[in-house]
C-alpha atoms as a PDB file:
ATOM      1  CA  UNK A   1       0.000   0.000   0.000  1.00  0.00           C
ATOM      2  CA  UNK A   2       2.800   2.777   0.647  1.00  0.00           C
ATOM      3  CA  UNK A   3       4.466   1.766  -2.792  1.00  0.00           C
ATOM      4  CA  UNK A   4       1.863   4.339  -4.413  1.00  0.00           C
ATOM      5  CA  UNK A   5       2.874   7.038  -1.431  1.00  0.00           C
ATOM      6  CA  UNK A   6       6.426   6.967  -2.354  1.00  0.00           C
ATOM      7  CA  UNK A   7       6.256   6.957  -6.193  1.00  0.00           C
ATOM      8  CA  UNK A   8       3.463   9.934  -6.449  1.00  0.00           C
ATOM      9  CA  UNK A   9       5.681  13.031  -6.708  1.00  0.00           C
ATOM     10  CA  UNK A  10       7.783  11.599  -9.666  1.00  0.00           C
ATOM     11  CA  UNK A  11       5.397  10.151 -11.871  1.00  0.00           C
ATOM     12  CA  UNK A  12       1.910  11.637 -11.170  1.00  0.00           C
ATOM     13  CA  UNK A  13      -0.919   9.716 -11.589  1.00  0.00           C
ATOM     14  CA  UNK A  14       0.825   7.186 -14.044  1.00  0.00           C
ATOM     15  CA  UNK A  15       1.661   5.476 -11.061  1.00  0.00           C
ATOM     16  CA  UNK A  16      -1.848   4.029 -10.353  1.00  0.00           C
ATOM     17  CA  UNK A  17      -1.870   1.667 -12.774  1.00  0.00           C
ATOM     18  CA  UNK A  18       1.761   0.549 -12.130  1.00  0.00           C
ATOM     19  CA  UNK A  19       1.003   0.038  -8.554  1.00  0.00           C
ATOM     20  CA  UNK A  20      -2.038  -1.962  -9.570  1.00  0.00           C
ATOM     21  CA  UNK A  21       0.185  -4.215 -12.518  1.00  0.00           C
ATOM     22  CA  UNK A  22       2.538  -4.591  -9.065  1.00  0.00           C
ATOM     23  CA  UNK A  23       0.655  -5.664  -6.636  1.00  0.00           C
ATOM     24  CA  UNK A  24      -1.160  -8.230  -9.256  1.00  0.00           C
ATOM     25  CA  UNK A  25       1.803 -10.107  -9.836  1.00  0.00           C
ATOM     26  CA  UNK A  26       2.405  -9.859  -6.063  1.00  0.00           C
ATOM     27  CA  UNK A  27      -0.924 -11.496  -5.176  1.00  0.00           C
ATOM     28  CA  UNK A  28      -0.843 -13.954  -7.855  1.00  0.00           C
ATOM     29  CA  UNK A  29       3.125 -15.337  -6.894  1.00  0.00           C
ATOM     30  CA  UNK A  30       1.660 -15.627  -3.026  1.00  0.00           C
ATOM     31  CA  UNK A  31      -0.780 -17.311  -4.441  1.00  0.00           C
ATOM     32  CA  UNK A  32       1.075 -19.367  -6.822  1.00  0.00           C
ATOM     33  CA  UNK A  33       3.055 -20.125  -3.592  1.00  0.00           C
ATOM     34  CA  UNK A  34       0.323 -21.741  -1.698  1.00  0.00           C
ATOM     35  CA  UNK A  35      -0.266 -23.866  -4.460  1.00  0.00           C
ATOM     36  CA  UNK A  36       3.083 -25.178  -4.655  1.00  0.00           C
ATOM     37  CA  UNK A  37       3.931 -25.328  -0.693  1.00  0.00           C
ATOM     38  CA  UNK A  38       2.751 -29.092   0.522  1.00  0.00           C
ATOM     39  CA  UNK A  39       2.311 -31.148  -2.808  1.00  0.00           C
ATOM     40  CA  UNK A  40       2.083 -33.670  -0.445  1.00  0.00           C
ATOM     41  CA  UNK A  41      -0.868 -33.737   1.413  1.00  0.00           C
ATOM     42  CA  UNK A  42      -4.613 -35.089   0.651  1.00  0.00           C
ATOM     43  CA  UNK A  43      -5.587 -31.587  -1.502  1.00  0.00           C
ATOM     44  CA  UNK A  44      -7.309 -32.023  -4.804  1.00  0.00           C
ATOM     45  CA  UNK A  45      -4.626 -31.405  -6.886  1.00  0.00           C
ATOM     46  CA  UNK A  46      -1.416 -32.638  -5.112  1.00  0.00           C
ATOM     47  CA  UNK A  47       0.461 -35.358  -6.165  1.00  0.00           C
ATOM     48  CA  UNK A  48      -1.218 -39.346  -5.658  1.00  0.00           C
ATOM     49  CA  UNK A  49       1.347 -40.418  -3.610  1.00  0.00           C
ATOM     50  CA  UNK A  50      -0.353 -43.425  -2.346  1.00  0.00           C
ATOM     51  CA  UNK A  51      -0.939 -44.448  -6.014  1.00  0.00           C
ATOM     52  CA  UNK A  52       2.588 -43.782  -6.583  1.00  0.00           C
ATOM     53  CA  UNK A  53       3.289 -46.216  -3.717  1.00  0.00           C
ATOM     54  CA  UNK A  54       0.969 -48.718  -4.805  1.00  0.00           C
ATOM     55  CA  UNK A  55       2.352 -48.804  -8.251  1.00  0.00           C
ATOM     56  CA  UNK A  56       6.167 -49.281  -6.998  1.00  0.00           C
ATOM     57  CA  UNK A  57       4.539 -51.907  -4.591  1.00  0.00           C
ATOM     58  CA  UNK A  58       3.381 -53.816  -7.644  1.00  0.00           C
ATOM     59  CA  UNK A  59       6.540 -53.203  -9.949  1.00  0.00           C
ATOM     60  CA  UNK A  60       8.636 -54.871  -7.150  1.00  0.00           C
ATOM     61  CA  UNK A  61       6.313 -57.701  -6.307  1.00  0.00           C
ATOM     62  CA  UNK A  62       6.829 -58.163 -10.692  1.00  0.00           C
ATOM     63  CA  UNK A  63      10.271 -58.221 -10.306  1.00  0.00           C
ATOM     64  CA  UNK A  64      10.676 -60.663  -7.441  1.00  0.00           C
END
């Protein structure tokens, strides 16, 4: 919020939609970020690990 306050004397009001473009990419990498954090847990879209598991369980059972 004070990244408008400091910018407003050099650039004028061109600085509202900079500061808006800003703290968009901002918002979206935090929430890229929470996305990405546990990929391990029970979420919708994390990773299957138990399927993984189960499918290595059955290769090596194969192979013996």
């Amino acid at each position: 919020m004070t990244l408008s306050f400091g910018y407003v004397l050099n650039p004028g009001f061109y600085i509202i939609p900079a500061v808006t473009f800003i703290f968009y990419v901002l918002v979206s990498l935090e929430l890229i970020a929470g996305e990405i954090d546990d990929p391990f847990s029970m979420d919708e879209n994390d990773l299957p690990v138990s399927g993984i598991a189960e499918n290595i369980r059955l290769q090596i059972a194969a192979i013996i």
